[in-house]
N, C-alpha and C. Protein backbone atom coordinates (compact mmCIF):
# COMPACT_ATOMS: atom_id res chain seq x y z
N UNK A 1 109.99 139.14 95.03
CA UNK A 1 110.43 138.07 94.18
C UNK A 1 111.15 137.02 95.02
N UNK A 2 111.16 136.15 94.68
CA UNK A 2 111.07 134.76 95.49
C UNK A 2 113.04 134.64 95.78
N UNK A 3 113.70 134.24 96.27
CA UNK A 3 115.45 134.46 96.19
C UNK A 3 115.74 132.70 95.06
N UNK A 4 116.39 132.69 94.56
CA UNK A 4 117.19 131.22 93.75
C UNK A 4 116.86 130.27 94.65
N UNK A 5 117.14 130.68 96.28
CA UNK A 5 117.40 128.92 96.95
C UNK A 5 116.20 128.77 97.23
N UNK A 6 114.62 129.69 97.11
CA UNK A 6 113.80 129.69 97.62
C UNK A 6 113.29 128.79 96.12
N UNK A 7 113.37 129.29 95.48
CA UNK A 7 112.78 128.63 94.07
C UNK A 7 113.65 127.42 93.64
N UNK A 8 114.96 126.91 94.20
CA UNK A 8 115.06 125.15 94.19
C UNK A 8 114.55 124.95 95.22
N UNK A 9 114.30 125.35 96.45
CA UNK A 9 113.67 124.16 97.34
C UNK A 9 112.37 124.57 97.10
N UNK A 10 111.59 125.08 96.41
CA UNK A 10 110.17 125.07 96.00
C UNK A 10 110.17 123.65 95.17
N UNK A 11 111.26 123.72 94.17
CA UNK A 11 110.83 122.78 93.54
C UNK A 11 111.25 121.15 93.90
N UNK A 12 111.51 121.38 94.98
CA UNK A 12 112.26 119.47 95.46
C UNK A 12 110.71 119.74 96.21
N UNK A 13 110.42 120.33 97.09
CA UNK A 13 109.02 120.35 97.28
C UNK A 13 107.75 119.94 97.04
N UNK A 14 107.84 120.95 96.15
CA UNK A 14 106.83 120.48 94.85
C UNK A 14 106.80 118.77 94.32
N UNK A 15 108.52 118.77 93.75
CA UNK A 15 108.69 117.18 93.34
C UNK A 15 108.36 116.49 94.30
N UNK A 16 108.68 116.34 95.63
CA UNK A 16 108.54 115.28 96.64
C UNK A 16 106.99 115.09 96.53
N UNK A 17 106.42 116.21 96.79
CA UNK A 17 104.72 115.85 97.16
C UNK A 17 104.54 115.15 95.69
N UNK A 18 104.28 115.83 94.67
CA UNK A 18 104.74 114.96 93.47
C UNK A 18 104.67 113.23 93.45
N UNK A 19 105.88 113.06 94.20
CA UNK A 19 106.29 111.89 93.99
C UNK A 19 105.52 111.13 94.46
N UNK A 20 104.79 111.34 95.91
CA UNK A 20 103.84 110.97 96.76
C UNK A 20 102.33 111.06 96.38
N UNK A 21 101.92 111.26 95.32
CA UNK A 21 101.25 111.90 94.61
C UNK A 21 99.70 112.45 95.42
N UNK A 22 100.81 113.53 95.71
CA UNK A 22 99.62 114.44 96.45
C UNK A 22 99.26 115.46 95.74
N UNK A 23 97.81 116.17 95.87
CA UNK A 23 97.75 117.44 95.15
C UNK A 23 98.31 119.18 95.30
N UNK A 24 98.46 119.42 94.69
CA UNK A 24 99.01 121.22 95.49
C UNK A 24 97.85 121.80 95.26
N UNK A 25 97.09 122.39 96.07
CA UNK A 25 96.14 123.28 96.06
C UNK A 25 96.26 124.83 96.36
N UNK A 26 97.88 125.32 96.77
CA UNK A 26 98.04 126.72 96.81
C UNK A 26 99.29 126.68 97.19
N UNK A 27 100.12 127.43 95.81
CA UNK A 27 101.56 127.72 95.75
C UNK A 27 101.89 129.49 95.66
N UNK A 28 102.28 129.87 96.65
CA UNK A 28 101.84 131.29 96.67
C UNK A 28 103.24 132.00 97.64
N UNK A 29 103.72 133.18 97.00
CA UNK A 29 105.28 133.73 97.33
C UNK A 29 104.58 135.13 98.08
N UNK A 30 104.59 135.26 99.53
CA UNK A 30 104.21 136.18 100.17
C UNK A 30 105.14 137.34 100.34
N UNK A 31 104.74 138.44 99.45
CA UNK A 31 106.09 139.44 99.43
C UNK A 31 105.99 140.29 101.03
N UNK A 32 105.20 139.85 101.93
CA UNK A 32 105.52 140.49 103.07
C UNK A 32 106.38 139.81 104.07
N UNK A 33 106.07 138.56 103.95
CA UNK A 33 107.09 138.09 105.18
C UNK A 33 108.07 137.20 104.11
N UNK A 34 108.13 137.65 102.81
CA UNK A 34 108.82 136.91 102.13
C UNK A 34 109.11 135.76 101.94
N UNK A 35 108.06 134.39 101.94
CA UNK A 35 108.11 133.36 102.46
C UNK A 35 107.30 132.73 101.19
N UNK A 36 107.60 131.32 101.07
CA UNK A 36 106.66 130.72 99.43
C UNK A 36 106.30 130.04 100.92
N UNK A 37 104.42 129.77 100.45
CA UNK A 37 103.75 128.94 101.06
C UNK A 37 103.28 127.84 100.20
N UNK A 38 102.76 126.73 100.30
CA UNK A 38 102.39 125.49 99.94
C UNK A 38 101.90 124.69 100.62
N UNK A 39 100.32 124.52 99.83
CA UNK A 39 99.13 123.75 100.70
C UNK A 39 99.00 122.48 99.70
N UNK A 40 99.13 121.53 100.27
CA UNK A 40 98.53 120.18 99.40
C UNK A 40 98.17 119.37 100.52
N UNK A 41 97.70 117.84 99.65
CA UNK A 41 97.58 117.05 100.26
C UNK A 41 95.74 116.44 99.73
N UNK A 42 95.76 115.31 99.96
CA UNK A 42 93.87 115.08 99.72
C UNK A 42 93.10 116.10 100.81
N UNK A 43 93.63 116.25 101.98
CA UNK A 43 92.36 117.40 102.42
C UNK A 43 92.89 118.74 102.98
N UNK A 44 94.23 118.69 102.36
CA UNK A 44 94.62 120.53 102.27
C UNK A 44 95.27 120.29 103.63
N UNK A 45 95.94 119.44 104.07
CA UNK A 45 96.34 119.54 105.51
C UNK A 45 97.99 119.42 105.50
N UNK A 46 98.71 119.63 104.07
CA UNK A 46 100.10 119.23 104.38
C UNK A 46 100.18 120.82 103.92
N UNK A 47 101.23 121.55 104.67
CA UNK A 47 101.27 123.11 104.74
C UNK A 47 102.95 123.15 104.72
N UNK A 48 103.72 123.92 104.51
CA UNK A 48 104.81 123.99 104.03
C UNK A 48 105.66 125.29 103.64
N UNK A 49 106.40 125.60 104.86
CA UNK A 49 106.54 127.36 104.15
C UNK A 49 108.22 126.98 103.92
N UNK A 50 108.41 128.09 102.90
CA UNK A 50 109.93 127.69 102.47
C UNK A 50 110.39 129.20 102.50
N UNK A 51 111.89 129.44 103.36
CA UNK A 51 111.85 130.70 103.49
C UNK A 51 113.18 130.85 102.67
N UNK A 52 113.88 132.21 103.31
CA UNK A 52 114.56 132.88 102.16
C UNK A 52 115.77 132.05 101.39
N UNK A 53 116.40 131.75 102.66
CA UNK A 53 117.33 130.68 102.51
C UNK A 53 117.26 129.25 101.77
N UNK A 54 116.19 128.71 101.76
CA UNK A 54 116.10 127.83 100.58
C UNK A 54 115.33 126.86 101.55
N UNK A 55 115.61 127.06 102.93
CA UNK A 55 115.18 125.75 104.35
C UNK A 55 113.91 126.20 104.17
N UNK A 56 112.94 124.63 104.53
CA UNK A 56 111.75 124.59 104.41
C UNK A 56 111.39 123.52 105.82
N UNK A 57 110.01 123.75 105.94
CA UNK A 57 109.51 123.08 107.00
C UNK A 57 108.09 122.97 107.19
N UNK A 58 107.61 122.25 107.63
CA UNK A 58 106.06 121.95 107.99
C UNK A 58 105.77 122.83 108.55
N UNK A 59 104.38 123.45 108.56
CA UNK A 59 103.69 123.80 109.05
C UNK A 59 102.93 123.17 110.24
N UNK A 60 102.75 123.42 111.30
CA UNK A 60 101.92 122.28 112.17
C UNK A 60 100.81 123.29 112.78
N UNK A 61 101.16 124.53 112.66
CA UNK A 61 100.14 125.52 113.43
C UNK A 61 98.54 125.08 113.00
N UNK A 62 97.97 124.54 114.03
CA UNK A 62 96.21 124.39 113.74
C UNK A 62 95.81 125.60 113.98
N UNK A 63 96.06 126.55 114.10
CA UNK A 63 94.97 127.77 114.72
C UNK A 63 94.67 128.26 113.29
């Protein structure tokens, strides 16, 4: 289950891309490394993991 600070900064997240009006194409809470992931963007290229603590950050890994 996802922790409180993980689920507000999901949702300033969420809102920002939102605001930018990008699409979310996969909002998904990985109970192994415990981490919410988030894929949007027009071609799925803005990536976004938000970890326990509530801090979030880009993804940049191409592999």
């Amino acid at each position: 289950m996802p922790t409180e600070k993980q689920a507000f900064g999901s949702i300033f997240v969420i809102q920002m891309l939102s605001n930018l009006l990008q699409s979310i194409y996969l909002f998904r809470y990985d109970s192994t490394t415990r981490q919410v992931y988030i894929i949007a963007g027009e071609t799925e290229k803005i990536e976004v993991i938000i970890f326990e603590d509530g801090n979030w950050e880009f993804n940049d890994d191409e592999t």
